[in-house]
C-alpha atoms as a PDB file:
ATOM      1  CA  UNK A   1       0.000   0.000   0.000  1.00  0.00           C
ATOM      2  CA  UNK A   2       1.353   3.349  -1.090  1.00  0.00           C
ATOM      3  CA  UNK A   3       1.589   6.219   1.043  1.00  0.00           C
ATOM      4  CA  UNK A   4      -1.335   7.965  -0.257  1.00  0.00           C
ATOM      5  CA  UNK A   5      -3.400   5.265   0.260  1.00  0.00           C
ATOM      6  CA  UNK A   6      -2.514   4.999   3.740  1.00  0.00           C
ATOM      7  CA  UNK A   7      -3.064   8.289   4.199  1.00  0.00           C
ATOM      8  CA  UNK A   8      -6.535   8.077   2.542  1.00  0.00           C
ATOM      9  CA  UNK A   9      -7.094   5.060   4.920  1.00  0.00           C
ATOM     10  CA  UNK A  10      -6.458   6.216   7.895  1.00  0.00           C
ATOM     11  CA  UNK A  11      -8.261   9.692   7.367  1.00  0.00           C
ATOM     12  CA  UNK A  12     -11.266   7.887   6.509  1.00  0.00           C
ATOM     13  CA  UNK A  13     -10.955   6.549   9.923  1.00  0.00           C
ATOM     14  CA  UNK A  14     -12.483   8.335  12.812  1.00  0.00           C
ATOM     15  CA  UNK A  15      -9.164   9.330  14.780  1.00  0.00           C
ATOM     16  CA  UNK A  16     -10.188   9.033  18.144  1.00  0.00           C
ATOM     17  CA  UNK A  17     -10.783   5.574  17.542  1.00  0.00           C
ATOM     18  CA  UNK A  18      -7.174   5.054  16.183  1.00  0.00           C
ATOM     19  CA  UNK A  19      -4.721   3.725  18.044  1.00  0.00           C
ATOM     20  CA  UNK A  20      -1.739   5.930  19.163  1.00  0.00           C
ATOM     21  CA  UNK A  21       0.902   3.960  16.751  1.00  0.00           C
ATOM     22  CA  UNK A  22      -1.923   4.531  14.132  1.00  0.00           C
ATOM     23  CA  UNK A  23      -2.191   8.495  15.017  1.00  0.00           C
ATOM     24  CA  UNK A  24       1.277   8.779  14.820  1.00  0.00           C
ATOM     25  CA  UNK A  25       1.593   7.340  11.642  1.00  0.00           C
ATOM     26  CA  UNK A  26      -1.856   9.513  10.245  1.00  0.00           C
ATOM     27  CA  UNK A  27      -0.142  12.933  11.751  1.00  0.00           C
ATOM     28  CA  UNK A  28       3.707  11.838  10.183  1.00  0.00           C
ATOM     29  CA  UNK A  29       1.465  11.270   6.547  1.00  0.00           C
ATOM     30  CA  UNK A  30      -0.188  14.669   6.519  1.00  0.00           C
ATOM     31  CA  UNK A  31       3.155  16.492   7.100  1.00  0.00           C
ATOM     32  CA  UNK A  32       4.801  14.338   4.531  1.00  0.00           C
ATOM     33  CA  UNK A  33       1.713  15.287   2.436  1.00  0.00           C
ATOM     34  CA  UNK A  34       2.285  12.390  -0.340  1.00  0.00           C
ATOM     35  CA  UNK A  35      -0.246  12.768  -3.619  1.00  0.00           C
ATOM     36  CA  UNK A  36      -1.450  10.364  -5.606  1.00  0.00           C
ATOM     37  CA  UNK A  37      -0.371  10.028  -9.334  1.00  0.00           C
ATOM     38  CA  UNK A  38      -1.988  12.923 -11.454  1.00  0.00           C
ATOM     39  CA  UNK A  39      -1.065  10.835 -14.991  1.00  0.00           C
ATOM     40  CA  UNK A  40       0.824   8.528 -16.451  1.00  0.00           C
ATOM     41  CA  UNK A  41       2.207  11.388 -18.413  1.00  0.00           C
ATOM     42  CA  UNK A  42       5.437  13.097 -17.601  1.00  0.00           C
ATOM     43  CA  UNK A  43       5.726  16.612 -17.248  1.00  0.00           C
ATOM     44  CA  UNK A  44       8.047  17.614 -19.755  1.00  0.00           C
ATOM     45  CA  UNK A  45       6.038  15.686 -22.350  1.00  0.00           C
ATOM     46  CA  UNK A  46       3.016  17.765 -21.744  1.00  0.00           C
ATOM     47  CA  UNK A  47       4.364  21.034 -21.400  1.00  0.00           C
ATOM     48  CA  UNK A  48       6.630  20.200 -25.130  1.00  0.00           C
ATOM     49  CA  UNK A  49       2.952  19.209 -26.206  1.00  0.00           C
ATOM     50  CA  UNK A  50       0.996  22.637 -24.596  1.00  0.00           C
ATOM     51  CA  UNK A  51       3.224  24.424 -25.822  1.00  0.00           C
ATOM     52  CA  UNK A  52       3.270  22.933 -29.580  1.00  0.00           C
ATOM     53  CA  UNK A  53      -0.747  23.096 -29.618  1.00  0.00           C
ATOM     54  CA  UNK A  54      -0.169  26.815 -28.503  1.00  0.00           C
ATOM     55  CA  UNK A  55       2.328  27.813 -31.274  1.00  0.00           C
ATOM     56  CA  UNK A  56      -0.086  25.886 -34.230  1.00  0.00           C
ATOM     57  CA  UNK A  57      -3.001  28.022 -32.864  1.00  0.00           C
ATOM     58  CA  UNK A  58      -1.372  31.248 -32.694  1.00  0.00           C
ATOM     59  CA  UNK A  59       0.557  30.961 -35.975  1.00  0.00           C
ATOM     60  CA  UNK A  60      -3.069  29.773 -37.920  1.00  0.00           C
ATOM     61  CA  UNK A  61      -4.758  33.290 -36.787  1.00  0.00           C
ATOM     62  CA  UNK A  62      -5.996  32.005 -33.618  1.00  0.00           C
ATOM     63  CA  UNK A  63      -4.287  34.665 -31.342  1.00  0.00           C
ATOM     64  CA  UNK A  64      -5.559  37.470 -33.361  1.00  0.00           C
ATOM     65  CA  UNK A  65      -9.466  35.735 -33.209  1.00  0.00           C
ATOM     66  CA  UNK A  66      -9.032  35.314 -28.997  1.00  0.00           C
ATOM     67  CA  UNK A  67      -7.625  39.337 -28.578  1.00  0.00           C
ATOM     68  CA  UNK A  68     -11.050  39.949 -30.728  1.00  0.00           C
ATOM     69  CA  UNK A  69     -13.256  37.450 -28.487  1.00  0.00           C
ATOM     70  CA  UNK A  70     -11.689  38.648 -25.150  1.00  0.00           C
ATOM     71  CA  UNK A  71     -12.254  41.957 -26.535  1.00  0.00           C
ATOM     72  CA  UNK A  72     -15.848  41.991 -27.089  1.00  0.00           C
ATOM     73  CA  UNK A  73     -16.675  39.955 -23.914  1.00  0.00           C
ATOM     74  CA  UNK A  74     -14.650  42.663 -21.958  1.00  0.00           C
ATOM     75  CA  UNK A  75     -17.016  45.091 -23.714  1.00  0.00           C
ATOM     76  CA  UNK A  76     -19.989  42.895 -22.917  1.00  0.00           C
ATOM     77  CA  UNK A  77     -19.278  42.572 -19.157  1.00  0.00           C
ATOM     78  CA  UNK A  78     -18.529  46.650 -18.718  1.00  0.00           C
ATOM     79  CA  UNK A  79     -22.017  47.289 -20.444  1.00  0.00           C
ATOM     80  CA  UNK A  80     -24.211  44.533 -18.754  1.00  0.00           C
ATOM     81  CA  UNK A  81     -22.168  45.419 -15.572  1.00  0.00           C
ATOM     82  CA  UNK A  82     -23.544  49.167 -16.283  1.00  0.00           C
ATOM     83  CA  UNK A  83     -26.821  47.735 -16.629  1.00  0.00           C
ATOM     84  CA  UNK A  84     -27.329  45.702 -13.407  1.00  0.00           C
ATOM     85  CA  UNK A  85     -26.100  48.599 -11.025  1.00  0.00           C
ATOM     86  CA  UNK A  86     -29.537  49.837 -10.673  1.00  0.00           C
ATOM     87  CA  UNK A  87     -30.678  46.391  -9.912  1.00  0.00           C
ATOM     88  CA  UNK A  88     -28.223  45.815  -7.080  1.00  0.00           C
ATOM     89  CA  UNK A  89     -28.588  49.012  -5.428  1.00  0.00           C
ATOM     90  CA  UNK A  90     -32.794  48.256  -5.140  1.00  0.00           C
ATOM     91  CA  UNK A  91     -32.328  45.037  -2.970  1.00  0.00           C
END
């Protein structure tokens, strides 16, 4: 049994009804904070592959289409923001 699973274990586990070897163990396991496996995936393979989707999209246009689309949904928010002032100053 890994450590995360231990860990997972023994929290699941009312602690007043652990024993004191068992406590010990739970408090060492929560300072040692171990995590389970995110992926299978290492993380130089998916930043390389992040980072390759990112440079296709921005060199086919898309960087120019998302300054557009963040633009008019900043406009969108300042306007309906405008608009629901009244609304939150009535309740």
């Amino acid at each position: 049994m890994s450590k995360f699973e231990r860990l997972i274990d023994l929290s699941g586990t009312d602690y007043n009804l652990l024993t004191p070897d068992e406590k010990q163990e739970l408090d060492g396991l929560r300072l040692q904070n171990p995590r389970g496996d995110f992926s299978y995936v290492n993380g130089p393979a998916i930043v390389i592959f992040i980072g390759v989707v990112v440079l296709l999209y921005s060199w086919a246009g898309g960087l120019l289409a998302a300054y557009l689309t963040d633009f008019v949904q900043g406009i969108f928010i300042i306007i309906l923001s405008f608009i629901l002032i009244p609304f939150g100053c009535t309740r």
